[in-house]
Protein backbone atom coordinates (compact mmCIF):
# COMPACT_ATOMS: atom_id res chain seq x y z
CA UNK A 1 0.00 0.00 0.00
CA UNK A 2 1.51 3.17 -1.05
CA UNK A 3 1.86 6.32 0.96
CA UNK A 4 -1.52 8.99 0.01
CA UNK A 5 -0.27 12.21 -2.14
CA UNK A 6 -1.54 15.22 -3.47
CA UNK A 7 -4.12 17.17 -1.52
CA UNK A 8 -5.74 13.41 -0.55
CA UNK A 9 -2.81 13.88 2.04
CA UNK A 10 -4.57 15.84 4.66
CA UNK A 11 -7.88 13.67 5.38
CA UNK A 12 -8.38 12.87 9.06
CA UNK A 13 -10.17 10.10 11.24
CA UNK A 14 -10.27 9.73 14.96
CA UNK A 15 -9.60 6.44 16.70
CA UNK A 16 -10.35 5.86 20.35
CA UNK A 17 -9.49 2.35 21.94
CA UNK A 18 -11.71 1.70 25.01
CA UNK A 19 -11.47 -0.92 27.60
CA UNK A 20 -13.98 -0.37 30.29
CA UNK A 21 -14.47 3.77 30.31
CA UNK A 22 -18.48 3.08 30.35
CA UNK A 23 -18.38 6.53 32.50
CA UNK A 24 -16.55 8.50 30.22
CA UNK A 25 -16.51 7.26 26.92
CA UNK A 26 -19.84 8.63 26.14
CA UNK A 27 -18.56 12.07 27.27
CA UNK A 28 -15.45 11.85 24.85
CA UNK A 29 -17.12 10.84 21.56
CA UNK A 30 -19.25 14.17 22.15
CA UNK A 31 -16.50 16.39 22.29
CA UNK A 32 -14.88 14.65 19.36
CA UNK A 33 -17.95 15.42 17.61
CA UNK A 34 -17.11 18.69 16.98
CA UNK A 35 -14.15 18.21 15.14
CA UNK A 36 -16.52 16.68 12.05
CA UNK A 37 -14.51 14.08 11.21
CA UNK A 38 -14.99 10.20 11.34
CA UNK A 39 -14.64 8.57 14.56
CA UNK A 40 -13.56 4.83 15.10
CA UNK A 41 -14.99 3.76 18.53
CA UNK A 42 -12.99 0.48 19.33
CA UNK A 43 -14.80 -1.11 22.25
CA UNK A 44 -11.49 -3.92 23.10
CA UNK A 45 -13.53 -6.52 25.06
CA UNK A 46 -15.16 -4.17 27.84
CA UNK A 47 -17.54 -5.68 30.27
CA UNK A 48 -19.42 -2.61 31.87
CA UNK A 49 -21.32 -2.18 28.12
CA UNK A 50 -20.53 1.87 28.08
CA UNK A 51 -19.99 1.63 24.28
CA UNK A 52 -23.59 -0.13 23.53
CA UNK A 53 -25.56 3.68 23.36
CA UNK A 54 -23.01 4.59 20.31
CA UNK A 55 -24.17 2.23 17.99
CA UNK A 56 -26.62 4.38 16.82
CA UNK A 57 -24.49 7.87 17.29
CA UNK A 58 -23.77 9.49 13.96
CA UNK A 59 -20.66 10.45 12.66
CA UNK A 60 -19.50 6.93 14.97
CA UNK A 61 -18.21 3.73 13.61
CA UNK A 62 -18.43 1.28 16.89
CA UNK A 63 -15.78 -1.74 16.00
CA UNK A 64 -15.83 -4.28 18.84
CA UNK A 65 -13.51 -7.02 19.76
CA UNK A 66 -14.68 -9.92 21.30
CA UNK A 67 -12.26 -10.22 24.20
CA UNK A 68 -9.74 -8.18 25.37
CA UNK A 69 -6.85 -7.97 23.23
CA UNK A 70 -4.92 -4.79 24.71
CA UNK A 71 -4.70 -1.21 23.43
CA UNK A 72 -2.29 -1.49 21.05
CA UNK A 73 -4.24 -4.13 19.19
CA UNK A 74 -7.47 -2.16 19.51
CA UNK A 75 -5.45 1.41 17.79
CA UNK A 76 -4.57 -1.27 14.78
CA UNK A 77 -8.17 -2.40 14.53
CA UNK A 78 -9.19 1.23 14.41
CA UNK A 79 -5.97 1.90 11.70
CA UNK A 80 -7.10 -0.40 9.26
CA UNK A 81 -10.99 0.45 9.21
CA UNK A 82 -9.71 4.31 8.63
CA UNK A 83 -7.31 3.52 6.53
CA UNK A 84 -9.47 3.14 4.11
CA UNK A 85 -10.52 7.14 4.24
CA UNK A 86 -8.52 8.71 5.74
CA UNK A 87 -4.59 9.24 5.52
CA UNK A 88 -4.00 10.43 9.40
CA UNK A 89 -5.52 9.01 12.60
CA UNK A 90 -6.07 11.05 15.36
CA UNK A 91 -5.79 8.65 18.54
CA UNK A 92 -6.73 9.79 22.18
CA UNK A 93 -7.92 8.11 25.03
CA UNK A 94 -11.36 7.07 26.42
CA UNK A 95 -11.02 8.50 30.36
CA UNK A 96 -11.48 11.92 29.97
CA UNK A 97 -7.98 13.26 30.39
CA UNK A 98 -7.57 14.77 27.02
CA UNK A 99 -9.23 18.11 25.40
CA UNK A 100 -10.06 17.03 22.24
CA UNK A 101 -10.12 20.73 20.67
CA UNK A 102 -6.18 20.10 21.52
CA UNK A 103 -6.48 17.37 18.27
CA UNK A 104 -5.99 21.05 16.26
CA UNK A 105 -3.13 21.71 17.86
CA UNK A 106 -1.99 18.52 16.66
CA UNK A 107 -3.13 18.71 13.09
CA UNK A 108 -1.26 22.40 12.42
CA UNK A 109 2.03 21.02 14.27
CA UNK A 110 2.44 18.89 10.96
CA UNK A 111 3.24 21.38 9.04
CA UNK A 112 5.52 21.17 6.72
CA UNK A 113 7.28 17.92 8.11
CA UNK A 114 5.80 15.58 6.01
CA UNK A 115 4.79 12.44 6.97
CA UNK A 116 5.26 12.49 10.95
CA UNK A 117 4.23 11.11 13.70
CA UNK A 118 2.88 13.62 16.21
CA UNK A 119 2.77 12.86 19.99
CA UNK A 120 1.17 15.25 22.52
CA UNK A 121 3.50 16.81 25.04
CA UNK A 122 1.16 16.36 28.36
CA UNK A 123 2.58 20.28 29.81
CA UNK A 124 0.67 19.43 33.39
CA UNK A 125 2.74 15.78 33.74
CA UNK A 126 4.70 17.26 36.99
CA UNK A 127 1.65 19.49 38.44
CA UNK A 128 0.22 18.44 41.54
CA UNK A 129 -1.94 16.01 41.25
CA UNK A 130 -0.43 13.71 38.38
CA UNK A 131 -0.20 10.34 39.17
CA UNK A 132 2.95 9.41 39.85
CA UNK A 133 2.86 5.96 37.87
CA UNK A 134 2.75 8.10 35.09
CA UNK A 135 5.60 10.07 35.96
CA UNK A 136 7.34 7.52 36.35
CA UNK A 137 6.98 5.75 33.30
CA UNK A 138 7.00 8.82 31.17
CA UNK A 139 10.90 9.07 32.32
CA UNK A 140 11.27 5.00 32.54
CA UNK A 141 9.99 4.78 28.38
CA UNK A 142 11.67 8.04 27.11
CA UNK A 143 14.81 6.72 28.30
CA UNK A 144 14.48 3.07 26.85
CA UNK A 145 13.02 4.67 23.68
CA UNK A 146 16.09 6.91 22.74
CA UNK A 147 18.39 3.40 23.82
CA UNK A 148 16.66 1.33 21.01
CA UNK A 149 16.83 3.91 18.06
CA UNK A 150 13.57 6.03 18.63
CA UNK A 151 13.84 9.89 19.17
CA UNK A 152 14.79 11.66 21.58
CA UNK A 153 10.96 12.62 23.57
CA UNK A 154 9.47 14.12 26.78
CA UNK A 155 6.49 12.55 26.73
CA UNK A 156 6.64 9.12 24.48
CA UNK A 157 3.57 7.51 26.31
CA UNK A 158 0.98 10.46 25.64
CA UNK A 159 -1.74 8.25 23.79
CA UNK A 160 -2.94 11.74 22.21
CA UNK A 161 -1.30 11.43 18.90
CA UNK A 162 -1.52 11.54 14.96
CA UNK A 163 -0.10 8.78 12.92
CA UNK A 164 0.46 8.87 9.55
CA UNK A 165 -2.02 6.09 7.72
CA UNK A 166 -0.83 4.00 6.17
CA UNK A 167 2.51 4.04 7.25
CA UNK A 168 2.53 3.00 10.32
CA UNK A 169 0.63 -0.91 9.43
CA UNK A 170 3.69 -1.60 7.31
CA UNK A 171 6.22 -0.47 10.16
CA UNK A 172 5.81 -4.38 11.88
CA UNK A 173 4.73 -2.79 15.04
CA UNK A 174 4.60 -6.36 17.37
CA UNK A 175 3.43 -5.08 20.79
CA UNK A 176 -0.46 -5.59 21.02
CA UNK A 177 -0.80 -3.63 24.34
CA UNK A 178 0.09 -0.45 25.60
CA UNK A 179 3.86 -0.92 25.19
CA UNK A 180 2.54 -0.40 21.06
CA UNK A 181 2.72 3.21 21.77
CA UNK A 182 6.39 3.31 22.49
CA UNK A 183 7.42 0.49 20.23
CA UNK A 184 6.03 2.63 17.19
CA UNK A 185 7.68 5.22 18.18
CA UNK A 186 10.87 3.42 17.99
CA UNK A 187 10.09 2.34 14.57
CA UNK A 188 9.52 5.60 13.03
CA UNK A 189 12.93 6.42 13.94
CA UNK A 190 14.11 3.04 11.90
CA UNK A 191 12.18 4.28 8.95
CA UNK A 192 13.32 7.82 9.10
CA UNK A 193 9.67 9.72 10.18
CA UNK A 194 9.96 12.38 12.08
CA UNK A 195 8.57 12.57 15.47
CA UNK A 196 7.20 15.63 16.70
CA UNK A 197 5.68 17.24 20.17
CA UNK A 198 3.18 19.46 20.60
CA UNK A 199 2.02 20.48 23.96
CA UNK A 200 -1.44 19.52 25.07
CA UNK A 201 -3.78 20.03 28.31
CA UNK A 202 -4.01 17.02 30.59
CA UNK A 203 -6.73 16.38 33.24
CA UNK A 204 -6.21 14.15 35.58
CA UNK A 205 -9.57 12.72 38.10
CA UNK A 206 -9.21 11.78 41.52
CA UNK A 207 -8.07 8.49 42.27
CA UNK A 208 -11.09 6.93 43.43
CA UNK A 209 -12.78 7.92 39.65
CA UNK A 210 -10.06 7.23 37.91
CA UNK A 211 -10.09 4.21 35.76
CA UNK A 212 -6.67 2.77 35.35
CA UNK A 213 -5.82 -1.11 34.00
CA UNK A 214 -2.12 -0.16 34.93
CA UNK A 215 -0.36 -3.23 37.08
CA UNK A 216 3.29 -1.88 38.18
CA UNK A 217 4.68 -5.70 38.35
CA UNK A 218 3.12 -6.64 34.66
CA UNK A 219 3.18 -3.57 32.73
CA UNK A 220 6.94 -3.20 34.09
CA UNK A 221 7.93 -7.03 32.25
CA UNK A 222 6.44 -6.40 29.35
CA UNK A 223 8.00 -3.31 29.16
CA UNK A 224 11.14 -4.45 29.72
CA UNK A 225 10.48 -7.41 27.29
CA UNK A 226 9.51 -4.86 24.58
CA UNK A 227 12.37 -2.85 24.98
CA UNK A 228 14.73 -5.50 25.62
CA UNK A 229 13.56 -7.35 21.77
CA UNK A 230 13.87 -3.49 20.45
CA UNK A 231 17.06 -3.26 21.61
CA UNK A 232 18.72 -6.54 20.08
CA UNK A 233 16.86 -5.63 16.81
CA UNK A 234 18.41 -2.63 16.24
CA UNK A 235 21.92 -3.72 17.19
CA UNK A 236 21.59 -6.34 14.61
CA UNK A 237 20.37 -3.69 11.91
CA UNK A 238 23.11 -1.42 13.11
CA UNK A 239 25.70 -4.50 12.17
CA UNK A 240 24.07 -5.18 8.97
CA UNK A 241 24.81 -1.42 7.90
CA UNK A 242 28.15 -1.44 8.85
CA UNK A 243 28.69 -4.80 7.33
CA UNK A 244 26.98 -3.40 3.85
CA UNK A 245 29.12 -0.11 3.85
CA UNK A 246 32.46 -2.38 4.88
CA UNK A 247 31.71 -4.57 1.96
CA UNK A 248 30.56 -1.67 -0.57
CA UNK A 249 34.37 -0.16 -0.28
């Protein structure tokens, strides 16, 4: 599948995975409304049937997996059905935290770039009141991210984001969970896309409404997993180079 050109270049679609945001989700796909552009609704196994009422919302298309299969594997679900559209999807989560008249923000930051990825700087990620698992892990995947050939980020686990369609389903992105947010990322910078930050609002609910499927112990392994396979790859494409330039001399 080749790359869109010509003014077909700058047609939009919004994906949003959700796992369980009955409370919120609802609430989201309104304000995405007024953007006017399609929305892919992809309910990843949830159990609390918050998705059901959007069926019939216009302007939604609700894809639903049957079980859970993780976030990243919901985002490619959503990829492929607006793929066939649009040339950019506009991803952002189902909990509430994001602005969604911030996606304009995102859209102009392309610019003249080209083809980038564009990742959502969250600017309130140190106020008071951020939780500090996502601290954390901001610095923990930022770190790991730069180590296996990605960019250099601040925020590479922001899930508000444009990706360039169809790019990114040929990149071989493996991770099917949310560790598919930095492993693309670390992709684009094999391929040569730039990645580019835009800052963004964040808000962030009180614990006891907050729904979170983070587990510290889990999330951590398959992190490191992900990171560790990243890794290894790109040392062995980084020997392959060398070993093509030593031979072309």
């Amino acid at each position: 599948m080749m790359p869109p050109s010509g003014s077909e270049r700058q047609r939009f679609a919004v994906v949003i995975p959700v796992y369980n945001h009955g409370r919120t989700v609802r609430q989201v796909v309104q304000a995405v409304l007024g953007l006017n552009l399609p929305i892919y609704v992809v309910d990843d196994g949830s159990t609390d049937g918050g998705c059901a009422s959007l069926e019939s919302t216009p302007g939604v298309h609700l894809l639903v997996h049957a079980s859970n299969l993780g976030k990243g594997a919901a985002l490619l679900t959503g990829f492929r059905a607006a793929a066939d559209s649009a040339d950019w999807a506009i991803t952002l989560d189902a909990d509430g935290q994001h602005d969604a008249k911030d996606a304009r923000v995102l859209m102009t930051s392309i610019g003249d770039r080209g083809r980038p990825v564009v990742v959502g700087y969250r600017k309130a990620m140190f106020a008071a009141g951020a939780p500090w698992t996502s601290r954390f892990g901001r610095g923990f995947s930022n770190f790991w991210v730069r180590m296996a050939g990605g960019p250099r980020l601040t925020d590479s686990q922001s899930g508000f984001r444009i990706y360039p369609l169809p790019e990114v389903l040929i990149w071989d992105v493996r991770a099917r969970r949310y560790q598919f947010e930095v492993e693309v990322l670390v992709k684009a910078g094999w391929h040569g896309v730039p990645v580019v930050e835009a800052p963004i609002d964040v808000i962030y609910a009180p614990d006891g409404e907050r729904v979170s499927h983070f587990r510290p112990f889990v999330d951590f392994m398959r992190n490191s997993n992900v990171f560790t396979r990243l890794i290894v790859q790109n040392l062995f494409r980084q020997n392959l180079f060398r070993l093509y330039l030593f031979r072309q001399k």
